[in-house]
N, C-alpha and C. Protein backbone atom coordinates (compact mmCIF):
# COMPACT_ATOMS: atom_id res chain seq x y z
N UNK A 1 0.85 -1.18 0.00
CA UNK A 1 0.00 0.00 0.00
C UNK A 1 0.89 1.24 0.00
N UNK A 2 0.90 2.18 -0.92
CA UNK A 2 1.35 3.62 -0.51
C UNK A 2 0.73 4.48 -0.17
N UNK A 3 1.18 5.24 0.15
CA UNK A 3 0.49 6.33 0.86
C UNK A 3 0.92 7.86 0.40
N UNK A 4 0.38 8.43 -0.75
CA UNK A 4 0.66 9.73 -0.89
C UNK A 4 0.53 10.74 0.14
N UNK A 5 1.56 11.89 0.42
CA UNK A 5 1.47 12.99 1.48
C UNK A 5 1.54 13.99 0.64
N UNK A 6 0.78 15.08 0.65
CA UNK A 6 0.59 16.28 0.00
C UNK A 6 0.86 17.30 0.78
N UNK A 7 1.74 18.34 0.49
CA UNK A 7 2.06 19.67 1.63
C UNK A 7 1.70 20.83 0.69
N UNK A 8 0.33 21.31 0.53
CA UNK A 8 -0.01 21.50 -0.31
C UNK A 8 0.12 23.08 -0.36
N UNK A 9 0.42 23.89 -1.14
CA UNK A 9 1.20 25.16 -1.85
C UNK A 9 1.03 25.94 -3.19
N UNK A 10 0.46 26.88 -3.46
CA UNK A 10 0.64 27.11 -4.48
C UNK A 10 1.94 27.41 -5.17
N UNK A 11 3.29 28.54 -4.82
CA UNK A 11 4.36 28.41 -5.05
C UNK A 11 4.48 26.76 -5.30
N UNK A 12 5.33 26.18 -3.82
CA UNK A 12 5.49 24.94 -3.72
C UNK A 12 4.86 24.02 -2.77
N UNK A 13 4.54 22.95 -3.81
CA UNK A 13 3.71 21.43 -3.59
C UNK A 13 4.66 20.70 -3.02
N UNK A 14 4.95 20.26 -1.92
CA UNK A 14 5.69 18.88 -1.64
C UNK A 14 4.67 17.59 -1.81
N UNK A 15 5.71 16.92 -2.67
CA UNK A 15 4.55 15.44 -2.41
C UNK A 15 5.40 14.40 -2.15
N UNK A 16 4.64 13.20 -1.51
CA UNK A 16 5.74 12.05 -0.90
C UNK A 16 5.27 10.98 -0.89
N UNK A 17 5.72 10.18 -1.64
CA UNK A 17 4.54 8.29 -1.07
C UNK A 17 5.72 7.47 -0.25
N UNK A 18 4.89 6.90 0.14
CA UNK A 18 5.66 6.01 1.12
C UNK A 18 4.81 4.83 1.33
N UNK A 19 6.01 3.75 1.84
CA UNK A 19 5.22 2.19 1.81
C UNK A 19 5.72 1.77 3.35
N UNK A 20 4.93 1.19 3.74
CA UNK A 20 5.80 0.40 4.87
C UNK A 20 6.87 -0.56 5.02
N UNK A 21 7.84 -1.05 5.44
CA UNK A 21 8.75 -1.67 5.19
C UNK A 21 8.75 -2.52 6.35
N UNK A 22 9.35 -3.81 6.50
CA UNK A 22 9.66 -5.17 7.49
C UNK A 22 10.94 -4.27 8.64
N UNK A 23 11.44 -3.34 8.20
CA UNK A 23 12.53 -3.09 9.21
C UNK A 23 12.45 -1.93 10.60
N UNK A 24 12.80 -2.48 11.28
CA UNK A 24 12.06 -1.34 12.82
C UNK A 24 13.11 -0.28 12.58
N UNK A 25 14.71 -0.28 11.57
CA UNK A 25 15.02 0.49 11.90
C UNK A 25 14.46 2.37 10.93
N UNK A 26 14.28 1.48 9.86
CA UNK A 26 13.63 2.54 9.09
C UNK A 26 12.53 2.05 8.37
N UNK A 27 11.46 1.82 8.88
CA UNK A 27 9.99 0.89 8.85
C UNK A 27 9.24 1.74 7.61
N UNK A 28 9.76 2.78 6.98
CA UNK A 28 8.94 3.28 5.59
C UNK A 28 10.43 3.38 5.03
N UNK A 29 9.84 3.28 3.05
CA UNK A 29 10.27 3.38 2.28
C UNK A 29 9.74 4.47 1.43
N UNK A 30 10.36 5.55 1.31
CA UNK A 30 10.08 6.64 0.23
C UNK A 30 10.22 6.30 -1.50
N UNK A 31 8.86 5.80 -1.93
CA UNK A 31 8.24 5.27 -3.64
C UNK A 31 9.01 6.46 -4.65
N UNK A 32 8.07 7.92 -3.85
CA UNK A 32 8.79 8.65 -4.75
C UNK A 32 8.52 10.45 -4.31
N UNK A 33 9.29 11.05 -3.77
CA UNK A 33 9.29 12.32 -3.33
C UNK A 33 9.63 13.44 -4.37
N UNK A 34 8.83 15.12 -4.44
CA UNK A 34 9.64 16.30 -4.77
C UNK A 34 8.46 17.32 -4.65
N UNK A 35 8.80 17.99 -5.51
CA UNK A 35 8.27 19.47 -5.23
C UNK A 35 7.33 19.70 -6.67
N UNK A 36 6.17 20.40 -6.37
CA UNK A 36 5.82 21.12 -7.73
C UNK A 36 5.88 22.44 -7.45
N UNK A 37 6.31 23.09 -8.54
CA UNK A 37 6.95 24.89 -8.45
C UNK A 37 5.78 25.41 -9.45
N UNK A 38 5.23 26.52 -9.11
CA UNK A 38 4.36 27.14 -10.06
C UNK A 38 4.91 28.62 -9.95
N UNK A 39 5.22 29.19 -11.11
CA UNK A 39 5.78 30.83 -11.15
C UNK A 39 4.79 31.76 -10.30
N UNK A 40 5.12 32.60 -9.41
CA UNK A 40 4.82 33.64 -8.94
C UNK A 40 3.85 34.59 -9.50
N UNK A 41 4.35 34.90 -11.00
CA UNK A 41 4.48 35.80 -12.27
C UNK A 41 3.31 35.00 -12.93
N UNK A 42 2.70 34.06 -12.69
CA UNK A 42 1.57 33.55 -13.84
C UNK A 42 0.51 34.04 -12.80
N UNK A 43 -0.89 33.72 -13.38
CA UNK A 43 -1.98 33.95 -13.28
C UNK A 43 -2.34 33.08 -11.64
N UNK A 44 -2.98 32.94 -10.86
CA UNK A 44 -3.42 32.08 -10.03
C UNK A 44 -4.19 31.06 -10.44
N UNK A 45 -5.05 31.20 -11.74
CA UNK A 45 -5.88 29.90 -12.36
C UNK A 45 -4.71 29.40 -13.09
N UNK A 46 -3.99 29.41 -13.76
CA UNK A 46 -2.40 29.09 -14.45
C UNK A 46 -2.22 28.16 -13.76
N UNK A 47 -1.77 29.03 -12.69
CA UNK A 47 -0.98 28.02 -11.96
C UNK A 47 -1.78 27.17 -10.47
N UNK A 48 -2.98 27.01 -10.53
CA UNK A 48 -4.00 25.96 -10.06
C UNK A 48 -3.97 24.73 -11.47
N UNK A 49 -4.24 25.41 -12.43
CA UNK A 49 -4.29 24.76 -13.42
C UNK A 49 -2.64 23.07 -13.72
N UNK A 50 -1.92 24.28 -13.71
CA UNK A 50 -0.46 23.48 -13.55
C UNK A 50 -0.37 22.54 -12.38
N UNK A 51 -0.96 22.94 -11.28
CA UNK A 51 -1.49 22.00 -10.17
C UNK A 51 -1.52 20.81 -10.25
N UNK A 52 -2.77 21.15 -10.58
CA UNK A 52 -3.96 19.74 -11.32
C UNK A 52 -3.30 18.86 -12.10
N UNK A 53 -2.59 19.42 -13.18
CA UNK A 53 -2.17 18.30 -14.18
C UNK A 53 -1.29 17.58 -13.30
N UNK A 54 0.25 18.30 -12.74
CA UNK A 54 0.93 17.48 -11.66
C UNK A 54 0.38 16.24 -11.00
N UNK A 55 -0.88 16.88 -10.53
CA UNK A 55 -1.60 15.77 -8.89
C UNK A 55 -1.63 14.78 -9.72
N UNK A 56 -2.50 15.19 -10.91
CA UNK A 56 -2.84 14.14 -11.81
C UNK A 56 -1.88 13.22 -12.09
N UNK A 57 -0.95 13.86 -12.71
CA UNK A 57 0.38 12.73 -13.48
C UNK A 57 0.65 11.92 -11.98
N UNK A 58 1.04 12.37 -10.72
CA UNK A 58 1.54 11.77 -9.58
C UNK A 58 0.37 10.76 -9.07
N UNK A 59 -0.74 11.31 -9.46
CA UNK A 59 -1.63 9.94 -8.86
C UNK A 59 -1.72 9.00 -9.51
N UNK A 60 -1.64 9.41 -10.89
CA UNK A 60 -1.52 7.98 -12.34
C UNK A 60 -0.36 7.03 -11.87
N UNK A 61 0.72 7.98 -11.36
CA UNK A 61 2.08 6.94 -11.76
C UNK A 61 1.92 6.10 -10.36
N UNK A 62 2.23 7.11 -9.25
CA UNK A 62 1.55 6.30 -7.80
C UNK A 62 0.49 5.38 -7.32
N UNK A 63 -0.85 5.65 -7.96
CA UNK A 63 -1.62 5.01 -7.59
C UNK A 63 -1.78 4.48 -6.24
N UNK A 64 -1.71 5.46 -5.42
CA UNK A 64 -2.07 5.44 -3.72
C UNK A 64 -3.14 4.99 -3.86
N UNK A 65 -2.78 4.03 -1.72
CA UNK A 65 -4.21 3.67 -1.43
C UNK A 65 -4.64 4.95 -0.64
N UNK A 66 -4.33 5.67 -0.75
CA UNK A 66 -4.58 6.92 0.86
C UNK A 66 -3.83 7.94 -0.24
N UNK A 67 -4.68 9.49 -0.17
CA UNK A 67 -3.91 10.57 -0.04
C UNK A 67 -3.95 11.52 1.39
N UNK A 68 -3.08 12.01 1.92
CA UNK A 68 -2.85 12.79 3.23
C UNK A 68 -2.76 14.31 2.51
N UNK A 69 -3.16 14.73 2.82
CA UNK A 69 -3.31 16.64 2.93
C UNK A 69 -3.40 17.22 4.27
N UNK A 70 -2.21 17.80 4.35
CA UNK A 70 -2.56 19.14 5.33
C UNK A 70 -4.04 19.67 5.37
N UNK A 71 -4.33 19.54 6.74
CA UNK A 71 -5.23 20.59 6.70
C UNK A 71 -4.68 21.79 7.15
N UNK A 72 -5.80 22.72 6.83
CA UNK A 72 -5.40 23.99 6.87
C UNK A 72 -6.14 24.56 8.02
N UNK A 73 -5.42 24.63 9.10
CA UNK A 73 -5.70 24.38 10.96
C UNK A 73 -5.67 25.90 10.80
N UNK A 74 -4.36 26.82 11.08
CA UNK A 74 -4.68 28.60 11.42
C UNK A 74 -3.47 28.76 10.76
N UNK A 75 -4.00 30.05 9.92
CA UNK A 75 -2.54 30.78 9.49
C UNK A 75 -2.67 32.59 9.72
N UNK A 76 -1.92 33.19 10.26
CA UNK A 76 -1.80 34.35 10.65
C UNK A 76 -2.14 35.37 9.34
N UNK A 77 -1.33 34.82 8.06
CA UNK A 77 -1.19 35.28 6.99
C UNK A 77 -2.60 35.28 6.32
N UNK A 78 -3.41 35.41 6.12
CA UNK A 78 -4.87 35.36 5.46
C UNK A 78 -4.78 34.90 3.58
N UNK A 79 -3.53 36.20 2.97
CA UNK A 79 -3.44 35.59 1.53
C UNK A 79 -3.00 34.20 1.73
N UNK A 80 -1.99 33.41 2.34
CA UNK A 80 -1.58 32.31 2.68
C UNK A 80 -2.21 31.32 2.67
N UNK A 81 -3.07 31.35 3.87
CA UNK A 81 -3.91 30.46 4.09
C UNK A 81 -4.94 30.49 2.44
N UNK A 82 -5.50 31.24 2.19
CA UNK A 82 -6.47 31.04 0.42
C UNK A 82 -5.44 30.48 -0.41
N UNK A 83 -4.19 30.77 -0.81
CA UNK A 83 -3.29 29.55 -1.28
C UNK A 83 -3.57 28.38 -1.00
N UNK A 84 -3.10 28.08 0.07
CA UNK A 84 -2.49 26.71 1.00
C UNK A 84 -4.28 26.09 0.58
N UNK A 85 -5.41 26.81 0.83
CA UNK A 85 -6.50 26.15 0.72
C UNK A 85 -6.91 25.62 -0.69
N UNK A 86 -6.84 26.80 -2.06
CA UNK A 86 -6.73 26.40 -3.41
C UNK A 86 -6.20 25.14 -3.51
N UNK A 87 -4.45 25.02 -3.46
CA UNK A 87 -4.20 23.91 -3.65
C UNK A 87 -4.50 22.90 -3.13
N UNK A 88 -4.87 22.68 -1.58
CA UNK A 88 -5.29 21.67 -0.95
C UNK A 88 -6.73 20.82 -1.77
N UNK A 89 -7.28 22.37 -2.08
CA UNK A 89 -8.48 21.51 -2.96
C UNK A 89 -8.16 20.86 -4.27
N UNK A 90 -7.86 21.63 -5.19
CA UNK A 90 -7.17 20.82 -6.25
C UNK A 90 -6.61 19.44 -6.05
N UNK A 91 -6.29 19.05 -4.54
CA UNK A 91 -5.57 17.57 -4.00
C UNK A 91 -6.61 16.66 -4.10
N UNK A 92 -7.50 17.48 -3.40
CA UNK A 92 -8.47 16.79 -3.25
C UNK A 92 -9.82 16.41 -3.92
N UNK A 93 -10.06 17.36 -5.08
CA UNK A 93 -10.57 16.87 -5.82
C UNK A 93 -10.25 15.55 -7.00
N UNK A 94 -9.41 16.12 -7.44
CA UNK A 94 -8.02 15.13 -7.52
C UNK A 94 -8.67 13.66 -7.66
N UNK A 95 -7.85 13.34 -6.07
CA UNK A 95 -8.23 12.07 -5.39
C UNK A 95 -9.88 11.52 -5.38
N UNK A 96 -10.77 12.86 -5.34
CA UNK A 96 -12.47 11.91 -5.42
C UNK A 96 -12.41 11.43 -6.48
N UNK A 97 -11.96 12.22 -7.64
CA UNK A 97 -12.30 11.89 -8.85
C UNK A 97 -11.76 10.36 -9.41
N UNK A 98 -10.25 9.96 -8.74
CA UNK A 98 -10.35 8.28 -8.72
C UNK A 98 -10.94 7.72 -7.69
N UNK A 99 -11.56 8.09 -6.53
CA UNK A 99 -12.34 7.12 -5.74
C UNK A 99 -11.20 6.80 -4.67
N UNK A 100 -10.25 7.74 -4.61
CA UNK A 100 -8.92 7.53 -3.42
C UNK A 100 -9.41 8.11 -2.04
N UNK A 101 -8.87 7.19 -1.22
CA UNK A 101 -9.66 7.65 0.28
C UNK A 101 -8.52 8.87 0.68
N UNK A 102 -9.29 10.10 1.24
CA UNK A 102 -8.21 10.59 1.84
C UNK A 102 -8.33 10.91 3.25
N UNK A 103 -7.37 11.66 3.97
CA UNK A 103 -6.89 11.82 5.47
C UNK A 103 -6.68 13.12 5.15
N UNK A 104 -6.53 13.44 6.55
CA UNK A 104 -5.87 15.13 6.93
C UNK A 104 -5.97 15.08 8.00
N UNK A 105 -4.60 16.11 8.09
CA UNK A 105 -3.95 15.66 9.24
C UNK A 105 -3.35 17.59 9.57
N UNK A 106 -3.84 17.86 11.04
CA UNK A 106 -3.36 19.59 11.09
C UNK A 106 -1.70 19.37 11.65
N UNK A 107 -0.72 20.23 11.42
CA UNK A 107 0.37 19.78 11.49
C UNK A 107 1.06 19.87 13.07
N UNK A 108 0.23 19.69 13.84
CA UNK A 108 0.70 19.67 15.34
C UNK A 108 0.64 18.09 15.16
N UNK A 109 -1.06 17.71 14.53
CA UNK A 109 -0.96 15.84 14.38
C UNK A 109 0.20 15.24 14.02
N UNK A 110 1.00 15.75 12.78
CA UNK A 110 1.74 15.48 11.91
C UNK A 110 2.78 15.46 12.63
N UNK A 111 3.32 16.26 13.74
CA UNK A 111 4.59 16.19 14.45
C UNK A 111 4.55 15.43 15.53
N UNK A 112 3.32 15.18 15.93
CA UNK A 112 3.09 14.51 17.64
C UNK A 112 3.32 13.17 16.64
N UNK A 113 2.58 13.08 15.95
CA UNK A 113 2.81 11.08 15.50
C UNK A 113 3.96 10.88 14.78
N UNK A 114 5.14 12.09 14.24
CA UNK A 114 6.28 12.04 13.81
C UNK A 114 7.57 11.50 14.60
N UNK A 115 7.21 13.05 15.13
CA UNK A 115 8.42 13.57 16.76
C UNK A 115 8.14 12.99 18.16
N UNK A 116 6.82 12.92 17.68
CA UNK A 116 6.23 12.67 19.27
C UNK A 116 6.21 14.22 20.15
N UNK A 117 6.19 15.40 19.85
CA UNK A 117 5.73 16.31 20.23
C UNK A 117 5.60 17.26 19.35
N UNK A 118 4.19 17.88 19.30
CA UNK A 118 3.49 18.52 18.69
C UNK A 118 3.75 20.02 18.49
N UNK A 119 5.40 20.76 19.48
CA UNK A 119 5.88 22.12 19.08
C UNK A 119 6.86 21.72 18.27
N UNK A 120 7.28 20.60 17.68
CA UNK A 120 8.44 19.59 16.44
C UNK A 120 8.75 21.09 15.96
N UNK A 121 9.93 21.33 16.10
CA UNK A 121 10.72 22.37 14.86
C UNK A 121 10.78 21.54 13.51
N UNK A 122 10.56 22.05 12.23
CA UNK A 122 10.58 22.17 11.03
C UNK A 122 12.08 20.75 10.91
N UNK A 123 13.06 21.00 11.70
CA UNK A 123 14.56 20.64 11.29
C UNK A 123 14.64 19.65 11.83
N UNK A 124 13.88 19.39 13.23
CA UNK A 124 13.39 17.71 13.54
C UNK A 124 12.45 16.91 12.85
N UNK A 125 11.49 17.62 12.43
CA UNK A 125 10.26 16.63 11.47
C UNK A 125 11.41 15.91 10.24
N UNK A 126 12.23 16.99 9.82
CA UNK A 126 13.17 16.79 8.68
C UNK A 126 14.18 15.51 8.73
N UNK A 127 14.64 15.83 10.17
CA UNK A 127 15.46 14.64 10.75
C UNK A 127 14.77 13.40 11.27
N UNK A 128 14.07 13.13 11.66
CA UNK A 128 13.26 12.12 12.01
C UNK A 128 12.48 11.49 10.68
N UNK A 129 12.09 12.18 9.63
CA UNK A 129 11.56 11.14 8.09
C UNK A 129 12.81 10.95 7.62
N UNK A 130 13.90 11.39 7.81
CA UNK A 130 15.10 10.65 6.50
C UNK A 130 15.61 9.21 7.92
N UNK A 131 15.65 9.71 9.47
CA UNK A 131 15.90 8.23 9.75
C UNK A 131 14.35 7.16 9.54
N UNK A 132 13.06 7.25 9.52
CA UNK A 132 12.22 6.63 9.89
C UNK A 132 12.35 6.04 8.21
N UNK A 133 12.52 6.77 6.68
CA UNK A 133 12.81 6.43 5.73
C UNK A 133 14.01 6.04 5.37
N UNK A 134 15.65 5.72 6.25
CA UNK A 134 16.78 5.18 5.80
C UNK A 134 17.26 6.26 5.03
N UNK A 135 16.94 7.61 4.47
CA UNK A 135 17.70 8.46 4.00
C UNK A 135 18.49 8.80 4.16
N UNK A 136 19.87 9.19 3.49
CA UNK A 136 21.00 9.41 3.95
C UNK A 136 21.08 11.00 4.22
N UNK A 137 20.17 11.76 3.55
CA UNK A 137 19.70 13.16 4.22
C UNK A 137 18.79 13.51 4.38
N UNK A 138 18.40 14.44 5.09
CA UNK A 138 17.29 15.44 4.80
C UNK A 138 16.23 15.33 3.63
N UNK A 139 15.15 15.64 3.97
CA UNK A 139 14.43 15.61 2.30
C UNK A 139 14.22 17.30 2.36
N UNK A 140 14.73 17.36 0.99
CA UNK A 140 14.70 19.08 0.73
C UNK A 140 14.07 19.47 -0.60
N UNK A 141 13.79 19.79 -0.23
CA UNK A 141 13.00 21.18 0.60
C UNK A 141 12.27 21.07 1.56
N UNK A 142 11.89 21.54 2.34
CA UNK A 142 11.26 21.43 3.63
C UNK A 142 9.94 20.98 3.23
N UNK A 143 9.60 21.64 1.74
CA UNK A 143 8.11 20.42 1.61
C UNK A 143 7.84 19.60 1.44
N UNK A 144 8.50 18.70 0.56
CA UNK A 144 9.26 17.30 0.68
C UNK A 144 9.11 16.62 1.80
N UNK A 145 10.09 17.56 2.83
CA UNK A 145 9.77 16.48 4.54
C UNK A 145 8.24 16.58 4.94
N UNK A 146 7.55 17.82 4.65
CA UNK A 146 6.45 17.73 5.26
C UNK A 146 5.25 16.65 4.75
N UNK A 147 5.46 16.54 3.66
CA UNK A 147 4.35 15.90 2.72
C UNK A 147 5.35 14.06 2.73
N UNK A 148 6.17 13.90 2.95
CA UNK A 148 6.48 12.67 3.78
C UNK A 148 6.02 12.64 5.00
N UNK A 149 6.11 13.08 5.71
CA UNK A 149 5.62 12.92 7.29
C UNK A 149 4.08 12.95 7.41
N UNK A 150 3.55 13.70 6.44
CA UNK A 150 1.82 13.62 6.51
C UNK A 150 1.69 12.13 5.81
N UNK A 151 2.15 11.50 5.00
CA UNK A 151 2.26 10.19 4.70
C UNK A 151 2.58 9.36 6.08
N UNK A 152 3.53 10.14 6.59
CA UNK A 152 4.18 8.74 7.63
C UNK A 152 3.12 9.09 8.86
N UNK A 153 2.38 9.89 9.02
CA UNK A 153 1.57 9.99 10.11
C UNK A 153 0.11 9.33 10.05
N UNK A 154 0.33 9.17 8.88
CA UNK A 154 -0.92 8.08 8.66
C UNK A 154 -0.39 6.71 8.71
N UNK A 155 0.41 6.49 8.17
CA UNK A 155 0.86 5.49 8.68
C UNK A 155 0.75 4.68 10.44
N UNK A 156 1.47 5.70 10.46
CA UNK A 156 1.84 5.34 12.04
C UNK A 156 0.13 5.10 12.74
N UNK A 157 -0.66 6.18 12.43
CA UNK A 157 -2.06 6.09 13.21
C UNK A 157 -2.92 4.93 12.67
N UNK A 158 -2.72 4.23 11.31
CA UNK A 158 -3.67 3.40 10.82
C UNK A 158 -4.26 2.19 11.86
N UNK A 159 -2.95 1.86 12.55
CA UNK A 159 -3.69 0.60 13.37
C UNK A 159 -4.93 1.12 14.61
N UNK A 160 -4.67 2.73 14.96
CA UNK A 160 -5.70 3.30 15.84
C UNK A 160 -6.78 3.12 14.98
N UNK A 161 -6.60 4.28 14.30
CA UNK A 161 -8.18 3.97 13.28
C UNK A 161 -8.96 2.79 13.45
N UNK A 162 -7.91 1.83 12.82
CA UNK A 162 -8.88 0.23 12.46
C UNK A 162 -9.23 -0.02 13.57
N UNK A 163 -8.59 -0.04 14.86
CA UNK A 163 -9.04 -0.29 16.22
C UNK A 163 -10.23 0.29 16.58
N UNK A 164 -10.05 1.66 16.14
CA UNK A 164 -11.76 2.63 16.69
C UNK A 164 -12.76 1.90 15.88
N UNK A 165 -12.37 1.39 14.31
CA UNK A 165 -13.51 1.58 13.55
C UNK A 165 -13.73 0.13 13.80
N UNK A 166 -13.69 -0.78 14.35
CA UNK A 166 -13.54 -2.13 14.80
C UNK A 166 -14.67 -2.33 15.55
N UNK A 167 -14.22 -1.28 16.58
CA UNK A 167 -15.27 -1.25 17.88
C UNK A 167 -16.43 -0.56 17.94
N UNK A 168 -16.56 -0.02 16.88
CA UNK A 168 -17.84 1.24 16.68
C UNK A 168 -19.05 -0.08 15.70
N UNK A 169 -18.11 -1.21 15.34
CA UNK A 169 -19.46 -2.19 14.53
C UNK A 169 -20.15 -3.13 15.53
């Protein structure tokens, strides 16, 4: 099963799949990580547009069982947050449109089931997915790590889930 993570951006998209792996020391395997860049200088439908095709090509080649998206919890910045939300939707339309289940996850979740604490600096989330993935560095750009770790935080929570949703039949 992979698991696409979306850190979703208009500038920049981090995206990340990941599989689980047999080894406790680095128990995920990164399928396939990077960035989508959309110019500054284009239009905002342009570059929603440029979006879309990306998610698209990455969900064709991936074919996740799960996509993870940030949710979009509080941002101080107001233009920011209407970014961060555009693209998030574009993710997510995305994904209905093949019938892909998705998650979201606000990024205090994302660091408590990472780091194991939920004030995680940016440079530990970073350090903690290249050991939990066997990387020999960092994943860079910082959206990269994030949109791995929203992958690996689903991960990590799936056996809760099935447990809740177990007991609720």
């Amino acid at each position: 099963m992979f698991v696409l993570g979306v850190d979703p951006g208009l500038t920049r998209c981090g995206f990340g799949a990941l599989e689980r792996t047999a080894s406790k020391d680095a128990p995920y395997r990164a399928v396939v990580a990077g960035v989508i860049e959309t110019s500054r200088h284009d239009s905002v439908d342009r570059r929603l547009g440029t979006l879309a095709v990306e998610i698209d090509g990455i969900l064709d080649e991936v074919r996740p069982s799960v996509v993870v998206v940030e949710r979009v919890f509080f941002q101080t910045n107001v233009r920011t947050a209407i970014s961060v939300a555009q693209a998030s939707g574009v993710v997510l339309a995305a994904a209905a449109r093949r019938g892909i289940e998705v998650s979201q996850f606000t990024p205090n979740e994302v660091k408590q089931a990472v780091v194991g604490a939920g004030g995680a600096s940016k440079a530990q989330v970073q350090a903690m997915i290249a050991r939990l993935c066997g990387l020999a560095a960092v994943p860079k750009p910082p959206d990269v790590a994030d949109a791995l770790a929203l992958a690996a935080c689903h991960l990590t929570s799936e056996r809760f889930r099935a447990a809740v949703r177990a007991s609720s039949t």
